[in-house]
Protein backbone atom coordinates (compact mmCIF):
# COMPACT_ATOMS: atom_id res chain seq x y z
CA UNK A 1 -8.64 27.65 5.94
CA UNK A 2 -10.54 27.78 9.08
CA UNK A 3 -9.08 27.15 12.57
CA UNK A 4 -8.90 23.72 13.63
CA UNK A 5 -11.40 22.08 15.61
CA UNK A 6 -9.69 19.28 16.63
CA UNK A 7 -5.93 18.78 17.71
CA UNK A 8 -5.35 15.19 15.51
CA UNK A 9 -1.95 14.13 16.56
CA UNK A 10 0.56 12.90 13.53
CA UNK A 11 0.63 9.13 12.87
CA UNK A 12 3.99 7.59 12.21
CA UNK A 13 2.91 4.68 9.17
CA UNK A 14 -0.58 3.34 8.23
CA UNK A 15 -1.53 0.37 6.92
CA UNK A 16 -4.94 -0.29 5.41
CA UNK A 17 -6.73 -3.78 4.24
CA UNK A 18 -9.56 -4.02 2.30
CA UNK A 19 -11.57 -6.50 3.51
CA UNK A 20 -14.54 -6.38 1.77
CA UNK A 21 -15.45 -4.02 -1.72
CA UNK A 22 -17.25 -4.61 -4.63
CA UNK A 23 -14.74 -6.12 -7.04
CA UNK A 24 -11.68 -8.49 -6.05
CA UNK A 25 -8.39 -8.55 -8.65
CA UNK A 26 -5.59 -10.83 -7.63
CA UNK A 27 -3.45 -11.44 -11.05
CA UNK A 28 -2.85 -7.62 -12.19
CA UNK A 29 0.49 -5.99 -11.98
CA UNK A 30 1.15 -2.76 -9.87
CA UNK A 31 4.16 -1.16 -9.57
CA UNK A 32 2.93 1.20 -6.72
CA UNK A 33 5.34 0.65 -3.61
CA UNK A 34 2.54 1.77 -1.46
CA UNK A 35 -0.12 -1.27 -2.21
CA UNK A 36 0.23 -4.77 -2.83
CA UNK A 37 -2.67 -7.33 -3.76
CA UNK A 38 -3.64 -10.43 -1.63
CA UNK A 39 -1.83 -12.67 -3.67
CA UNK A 40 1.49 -10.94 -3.45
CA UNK A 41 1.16 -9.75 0.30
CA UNK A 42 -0.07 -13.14 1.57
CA UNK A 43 1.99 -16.21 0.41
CA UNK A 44 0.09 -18.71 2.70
CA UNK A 45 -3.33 -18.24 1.84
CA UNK A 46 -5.39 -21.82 0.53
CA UNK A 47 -9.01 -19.74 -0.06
CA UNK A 48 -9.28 -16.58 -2.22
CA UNK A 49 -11.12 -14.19 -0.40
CA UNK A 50 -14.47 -13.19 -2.16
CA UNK A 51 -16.17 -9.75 -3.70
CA UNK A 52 -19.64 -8.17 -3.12
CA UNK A 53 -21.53 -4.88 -3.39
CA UNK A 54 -20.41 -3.34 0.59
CA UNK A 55 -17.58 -1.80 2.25
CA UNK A 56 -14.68 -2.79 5.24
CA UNK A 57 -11.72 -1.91 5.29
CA UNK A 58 -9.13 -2.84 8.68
CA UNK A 59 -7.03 0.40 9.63
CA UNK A 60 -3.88 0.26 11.54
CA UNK A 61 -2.52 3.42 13.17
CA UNK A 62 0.70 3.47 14.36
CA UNK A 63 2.85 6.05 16.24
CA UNK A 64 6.02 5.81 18.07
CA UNK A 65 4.84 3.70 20.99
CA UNK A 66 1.72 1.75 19.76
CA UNK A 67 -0.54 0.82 17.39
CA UNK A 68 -5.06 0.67 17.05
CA UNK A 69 -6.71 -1.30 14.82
CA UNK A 70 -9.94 0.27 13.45
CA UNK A 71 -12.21 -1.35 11.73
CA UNK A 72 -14.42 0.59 9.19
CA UNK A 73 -17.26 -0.61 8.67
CA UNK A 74 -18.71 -4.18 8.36
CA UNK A 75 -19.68 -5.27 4.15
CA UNK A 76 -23.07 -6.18 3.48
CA UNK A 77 -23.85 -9.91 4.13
CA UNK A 78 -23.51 -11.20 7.70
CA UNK A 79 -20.86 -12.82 7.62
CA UNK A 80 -19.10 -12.18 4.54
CA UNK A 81 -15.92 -9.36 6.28
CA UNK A 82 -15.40 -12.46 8.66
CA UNK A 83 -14.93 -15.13 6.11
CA UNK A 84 -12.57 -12.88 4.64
CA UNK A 85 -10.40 -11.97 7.42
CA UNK A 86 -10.05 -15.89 8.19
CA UNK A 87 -8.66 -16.05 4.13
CA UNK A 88 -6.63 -13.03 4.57
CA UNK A 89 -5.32 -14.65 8.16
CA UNK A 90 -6.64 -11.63 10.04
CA UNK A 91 -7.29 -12.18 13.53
CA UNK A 92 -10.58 -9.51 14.44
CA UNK A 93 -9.55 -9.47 18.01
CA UNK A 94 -7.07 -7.41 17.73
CA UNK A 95 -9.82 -4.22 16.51
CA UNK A 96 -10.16 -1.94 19.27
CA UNK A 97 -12.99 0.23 17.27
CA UNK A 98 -15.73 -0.12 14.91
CA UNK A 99 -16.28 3.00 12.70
CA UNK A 100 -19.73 2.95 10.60
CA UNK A 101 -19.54 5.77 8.09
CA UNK A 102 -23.33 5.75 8.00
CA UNK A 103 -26.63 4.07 8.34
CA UNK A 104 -26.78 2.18 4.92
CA UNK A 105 -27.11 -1.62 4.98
CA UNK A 106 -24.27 -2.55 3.00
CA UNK A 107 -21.68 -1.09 5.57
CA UNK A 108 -22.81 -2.54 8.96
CA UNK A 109 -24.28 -5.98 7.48
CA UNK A 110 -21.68 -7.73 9.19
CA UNK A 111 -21.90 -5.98 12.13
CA UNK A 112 -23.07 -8.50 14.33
CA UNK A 113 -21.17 -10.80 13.40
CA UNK A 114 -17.91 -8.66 14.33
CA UNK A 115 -19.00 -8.03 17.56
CA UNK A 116 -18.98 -11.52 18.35
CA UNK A 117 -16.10 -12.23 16.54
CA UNK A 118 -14.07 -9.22 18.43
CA UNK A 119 -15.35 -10.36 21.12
CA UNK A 120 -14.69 -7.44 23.44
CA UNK A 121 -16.49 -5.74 26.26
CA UNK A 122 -17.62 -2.58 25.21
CA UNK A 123 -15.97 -2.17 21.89
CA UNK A 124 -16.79 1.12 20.67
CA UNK A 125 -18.85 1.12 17.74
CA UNK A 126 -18.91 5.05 16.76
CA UNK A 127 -21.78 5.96 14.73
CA UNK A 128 -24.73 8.57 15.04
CA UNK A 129 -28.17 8.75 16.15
CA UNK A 130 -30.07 8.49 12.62
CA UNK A 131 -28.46 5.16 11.95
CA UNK A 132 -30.67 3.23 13.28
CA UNK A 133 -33.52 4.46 11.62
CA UNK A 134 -35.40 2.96 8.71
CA UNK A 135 -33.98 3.63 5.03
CA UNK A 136 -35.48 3.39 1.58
CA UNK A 137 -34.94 4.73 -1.72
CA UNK A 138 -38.29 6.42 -3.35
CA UNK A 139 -38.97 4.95 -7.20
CA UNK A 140 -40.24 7.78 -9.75
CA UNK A 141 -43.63 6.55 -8.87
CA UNK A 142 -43.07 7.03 -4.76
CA UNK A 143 -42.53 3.47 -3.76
CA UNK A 144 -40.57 3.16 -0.82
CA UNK A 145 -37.89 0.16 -0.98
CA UNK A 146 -36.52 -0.15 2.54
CA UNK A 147 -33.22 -1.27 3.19
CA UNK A 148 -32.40 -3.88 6.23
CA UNK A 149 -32.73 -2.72 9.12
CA UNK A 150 -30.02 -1.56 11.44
CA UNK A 151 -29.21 -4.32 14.52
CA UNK A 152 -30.97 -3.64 17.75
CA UNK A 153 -28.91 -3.33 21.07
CA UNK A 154 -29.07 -6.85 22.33
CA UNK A 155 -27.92 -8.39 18.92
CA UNK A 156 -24.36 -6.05 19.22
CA UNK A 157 -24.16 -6.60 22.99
CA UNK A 158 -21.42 -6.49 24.98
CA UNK A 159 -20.06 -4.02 22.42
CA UNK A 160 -21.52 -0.33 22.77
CA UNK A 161 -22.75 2.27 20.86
CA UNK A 162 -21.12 6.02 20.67
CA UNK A 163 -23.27 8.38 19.20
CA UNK A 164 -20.93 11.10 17.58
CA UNK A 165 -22.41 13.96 15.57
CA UNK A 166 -19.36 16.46 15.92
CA UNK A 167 -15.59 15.95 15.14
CA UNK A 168 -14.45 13.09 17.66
CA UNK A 169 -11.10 11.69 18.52
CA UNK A 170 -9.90 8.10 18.75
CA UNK A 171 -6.77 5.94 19.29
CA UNK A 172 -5.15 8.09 21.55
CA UNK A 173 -6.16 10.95 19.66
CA UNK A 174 -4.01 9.41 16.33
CA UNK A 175 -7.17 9.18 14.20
CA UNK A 176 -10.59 11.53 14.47
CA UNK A 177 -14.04 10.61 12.62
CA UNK A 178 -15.46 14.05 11.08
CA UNK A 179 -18.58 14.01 12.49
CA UNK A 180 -21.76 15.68 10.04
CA UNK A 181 -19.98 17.08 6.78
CA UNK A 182 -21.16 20.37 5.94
CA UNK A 183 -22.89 20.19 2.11
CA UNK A 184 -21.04 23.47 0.29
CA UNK A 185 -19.76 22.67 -3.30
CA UNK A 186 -22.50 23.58 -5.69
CA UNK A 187 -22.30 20.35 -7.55
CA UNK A 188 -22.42 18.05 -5.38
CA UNK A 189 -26.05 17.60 -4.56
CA UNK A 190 -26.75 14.50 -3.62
CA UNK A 191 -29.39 12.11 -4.25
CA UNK A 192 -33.60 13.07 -3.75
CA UNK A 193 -34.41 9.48 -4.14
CA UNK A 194 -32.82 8.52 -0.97
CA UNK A 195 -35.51 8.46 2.39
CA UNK A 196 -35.02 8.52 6.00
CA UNK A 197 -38.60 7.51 8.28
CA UNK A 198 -38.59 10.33 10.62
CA UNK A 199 -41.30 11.64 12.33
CA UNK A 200 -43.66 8.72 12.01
CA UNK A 201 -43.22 9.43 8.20
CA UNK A 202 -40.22 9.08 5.84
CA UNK A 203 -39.09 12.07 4.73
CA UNK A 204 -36.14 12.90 1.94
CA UNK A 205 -32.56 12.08 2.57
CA UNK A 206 -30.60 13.59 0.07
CA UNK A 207 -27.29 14.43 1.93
CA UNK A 208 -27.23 11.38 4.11
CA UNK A 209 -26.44 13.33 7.15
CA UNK A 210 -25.34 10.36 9.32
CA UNK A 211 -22.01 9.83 6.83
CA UNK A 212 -19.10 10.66 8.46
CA UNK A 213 -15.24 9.94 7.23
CA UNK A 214 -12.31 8.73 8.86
CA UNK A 215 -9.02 10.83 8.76
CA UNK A 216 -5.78 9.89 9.81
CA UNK A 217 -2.52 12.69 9.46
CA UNK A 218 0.55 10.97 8.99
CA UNK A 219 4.09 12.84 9.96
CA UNK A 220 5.23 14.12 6.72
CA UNK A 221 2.76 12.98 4.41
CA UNK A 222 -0.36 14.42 4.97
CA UNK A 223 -4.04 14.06 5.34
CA UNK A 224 -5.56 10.21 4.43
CA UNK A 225 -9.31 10.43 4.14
CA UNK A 226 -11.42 7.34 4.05
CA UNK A 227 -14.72 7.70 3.11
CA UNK A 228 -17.54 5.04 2.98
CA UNK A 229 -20.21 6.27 0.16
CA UNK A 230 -19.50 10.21 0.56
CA UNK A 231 -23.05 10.56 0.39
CA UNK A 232 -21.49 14.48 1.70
CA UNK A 233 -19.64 14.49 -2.15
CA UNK A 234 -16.17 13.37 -1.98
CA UNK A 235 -14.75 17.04 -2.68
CA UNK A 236 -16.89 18.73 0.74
CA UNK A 237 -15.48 15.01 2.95
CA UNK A 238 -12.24 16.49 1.90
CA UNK A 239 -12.29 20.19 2.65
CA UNK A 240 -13.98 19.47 6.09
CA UNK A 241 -11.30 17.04 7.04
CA UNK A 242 -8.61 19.90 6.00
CA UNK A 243 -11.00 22.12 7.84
CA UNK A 244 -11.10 20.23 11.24
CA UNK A 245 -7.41 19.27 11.05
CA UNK A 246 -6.00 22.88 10.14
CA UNK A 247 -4.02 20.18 7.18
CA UNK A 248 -4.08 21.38 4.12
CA UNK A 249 -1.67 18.47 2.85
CA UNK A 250 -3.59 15.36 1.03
CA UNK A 251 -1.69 12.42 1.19
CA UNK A 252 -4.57 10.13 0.15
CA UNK A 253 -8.45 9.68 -0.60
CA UNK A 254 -10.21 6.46 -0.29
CA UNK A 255 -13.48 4.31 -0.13
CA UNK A 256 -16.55 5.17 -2.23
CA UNK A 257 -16.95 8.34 -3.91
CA UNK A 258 -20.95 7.52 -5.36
CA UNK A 259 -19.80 8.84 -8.73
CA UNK A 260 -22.17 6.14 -10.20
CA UNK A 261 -25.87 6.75 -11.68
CA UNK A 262 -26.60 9.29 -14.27
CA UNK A 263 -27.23 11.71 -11.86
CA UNK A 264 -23.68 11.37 -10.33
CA UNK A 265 -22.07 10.56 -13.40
CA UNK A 266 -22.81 14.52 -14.01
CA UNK A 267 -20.07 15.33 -11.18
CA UNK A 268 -17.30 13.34 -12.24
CA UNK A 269 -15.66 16.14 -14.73
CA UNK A 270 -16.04 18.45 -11.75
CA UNK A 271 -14.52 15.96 -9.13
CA UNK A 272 -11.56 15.35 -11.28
CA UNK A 273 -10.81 19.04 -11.63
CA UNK A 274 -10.91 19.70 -7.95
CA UNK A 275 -8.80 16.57 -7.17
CA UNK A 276 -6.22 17.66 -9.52
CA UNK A 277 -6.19 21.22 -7.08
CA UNK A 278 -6.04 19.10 -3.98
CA UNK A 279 -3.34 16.98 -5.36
CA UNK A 280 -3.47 13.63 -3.41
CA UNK A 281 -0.32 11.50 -3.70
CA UNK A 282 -3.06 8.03 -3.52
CA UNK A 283 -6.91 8.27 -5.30
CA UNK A 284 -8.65 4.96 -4.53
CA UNK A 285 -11.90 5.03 -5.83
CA UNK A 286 -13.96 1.83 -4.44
CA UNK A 287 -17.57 0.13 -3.92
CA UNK A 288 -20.01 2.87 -4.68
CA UNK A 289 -17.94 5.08 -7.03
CA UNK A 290 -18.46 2.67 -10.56
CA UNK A 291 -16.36 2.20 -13.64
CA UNK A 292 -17.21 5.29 -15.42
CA UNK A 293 -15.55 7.50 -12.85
CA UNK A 294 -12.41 5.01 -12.05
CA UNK A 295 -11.76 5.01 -16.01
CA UNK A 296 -11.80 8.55 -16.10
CA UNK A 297 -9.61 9.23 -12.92
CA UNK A 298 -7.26 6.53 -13.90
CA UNK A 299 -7.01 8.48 -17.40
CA UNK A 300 -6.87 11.87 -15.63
CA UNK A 301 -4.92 11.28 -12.50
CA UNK A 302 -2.63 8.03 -13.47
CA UNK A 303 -0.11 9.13 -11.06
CA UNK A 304 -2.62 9.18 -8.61
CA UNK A 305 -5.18 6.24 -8.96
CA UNK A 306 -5.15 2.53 -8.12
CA UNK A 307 -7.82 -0.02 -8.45
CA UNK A 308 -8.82 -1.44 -4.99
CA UNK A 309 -9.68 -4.53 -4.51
CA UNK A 310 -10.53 -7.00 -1.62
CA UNK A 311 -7.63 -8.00 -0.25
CA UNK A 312 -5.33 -4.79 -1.24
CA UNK A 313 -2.80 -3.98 1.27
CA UNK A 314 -1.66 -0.39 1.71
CA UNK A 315 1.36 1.05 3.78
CA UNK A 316 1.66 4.74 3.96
């Protein structure tokens, strides 16, 4: 393993909502110690909260003294991670950060909302340069769909913007955001339909270089590495965390692993394989990574896997 690049400092506990994914499941039994659905973790709720296709999840680091909330990132409708945090009795003030993982509609669609919701003068919102560009997705034929556009600066003010491209620490140095993966395992390859205007043109966007993961090391447990589509492959987000970190310990992988598609569906034998080498204690597949791959790393790695759902709550 390479030499560190960054000097993460060890979390004492995590705890992790979901807050928004693509599926919601309150009535199914777990007997996982670590996670506990809405309707066993919150007793006072009077509204279910609700499903749909985008990604939030609130992360709380904690260490001996303190403890950051982080949001990462902000679903797909405007407004839909806010009605959700009201069900879940959430109160979004108390986020000191806004992670995007990258420049995809359905993980900052709610980002304007936050911000007001936060309500917080300059409340970092870490993302990269190339996410407020213009996105699409080519057809066979070379249509361009576009995707909604990223907010401008006024509609996000007073919170404000850090551009990170490199490995970059925050909450007191307890959590770090990986900065551009590197694209290394041969089969993960990612996706030729996906464009990027650049250049007064659009250009391909295979790799989704904007996506970035959060990684938090917690004292005696290891690595946990939250990923938002892994547009990077889930397998590289991984190594480069253990890369930047100088961890080679796994505690747990979560967020979207974009296992879906026929094209993807390709790489979910080889995934499985290298998860079973990596040997996380948690694999929680969500929003992007579709049913195909969650059956067959529930069947594979049943020690491993649970079902997210909106309103899961995690302590590690």
């Amino acid at each position: 393993m390479a030499v560190r690049t960054v000097e993460l400092k060890e979390a004492s506990k995590l705890e992790i909502v979901s807050l928004m994914d693509n599926t919601a499941d309150f009535l199914s039994s777990n007997t996982r110690n670590e996670v506990q659905s809405f309707r066993h973790w919150n007793q006072t709720h009077t509204e279910l909260p609700f499903a749909e296709h985008g990604f939030s999840l609130l992360v709380r680091v904690f260490s001996s003294e303190n403890m950051c909330t982080i949001l990462f990132d902000t679903g797909v409708s405007s407004n839909g991670v806010i009605m959700n945090a009201k069900r879940m009795g959430i109160d979004l003030s108390e986020v000191s950060y806004v992670v995007l993982s990258h420049g995809h509609y359905d993980h900052f669609g709610g980002l304007q909302a936050i911000v007001e919701a936060v309500n917080k003068i300059d409340l970092p919102i870490i993302a990269h340069k190339d996410m407020v560009k213009r996105r699409g997705t080519a057809s066979l034929k070379g249509d361009i769909r576009e995707y909604p556009p990223f907010p401008n600066l006024k509609q996000i003010t007073p919170a404000k913007i850090v551009n990170t491209k490199k490995p970059h620490l925050i909450a007191n140095d307890f959590a770090c955001i990986t900065g551009e993966i590197p694209r290394k395992v041969d089969f993960e390859k990612g996706f030729m339909q996906n464009r990027i205007y650049s250049e007064n043109s659009w250009q391909p966007d295979p790799f989704v270089l904007d996506e970035r993961a959060l990684v938090v090391n917690i004292k005696g447990k290891g690595l946990v590495i939250i990923s938002g589509c892994a547009h990077a492959g889930i397998i590289n987000t991984i190594q480069y965390a253990q890369q930047i970190t100088g961890t080679a310990k796994v505690c747990a992988v979560m967020g979207g692993f974009h296992l879906a598609g026929k094209e993807f569906e390709k790489r979910i034998g080889p995934t499985i394989e290298e998860f079973k080498q990596i040997n996380p204690k948690l694999i929680v597949p969500s929003h992007c990574t579709g049913w195909r791959a969650l059956y067959a790393i529930a069947e594979a790695l049943p020690d491993a896997f649970i079902f997210n759902g909106v309103g899961n709550f995690y302590r590690l």
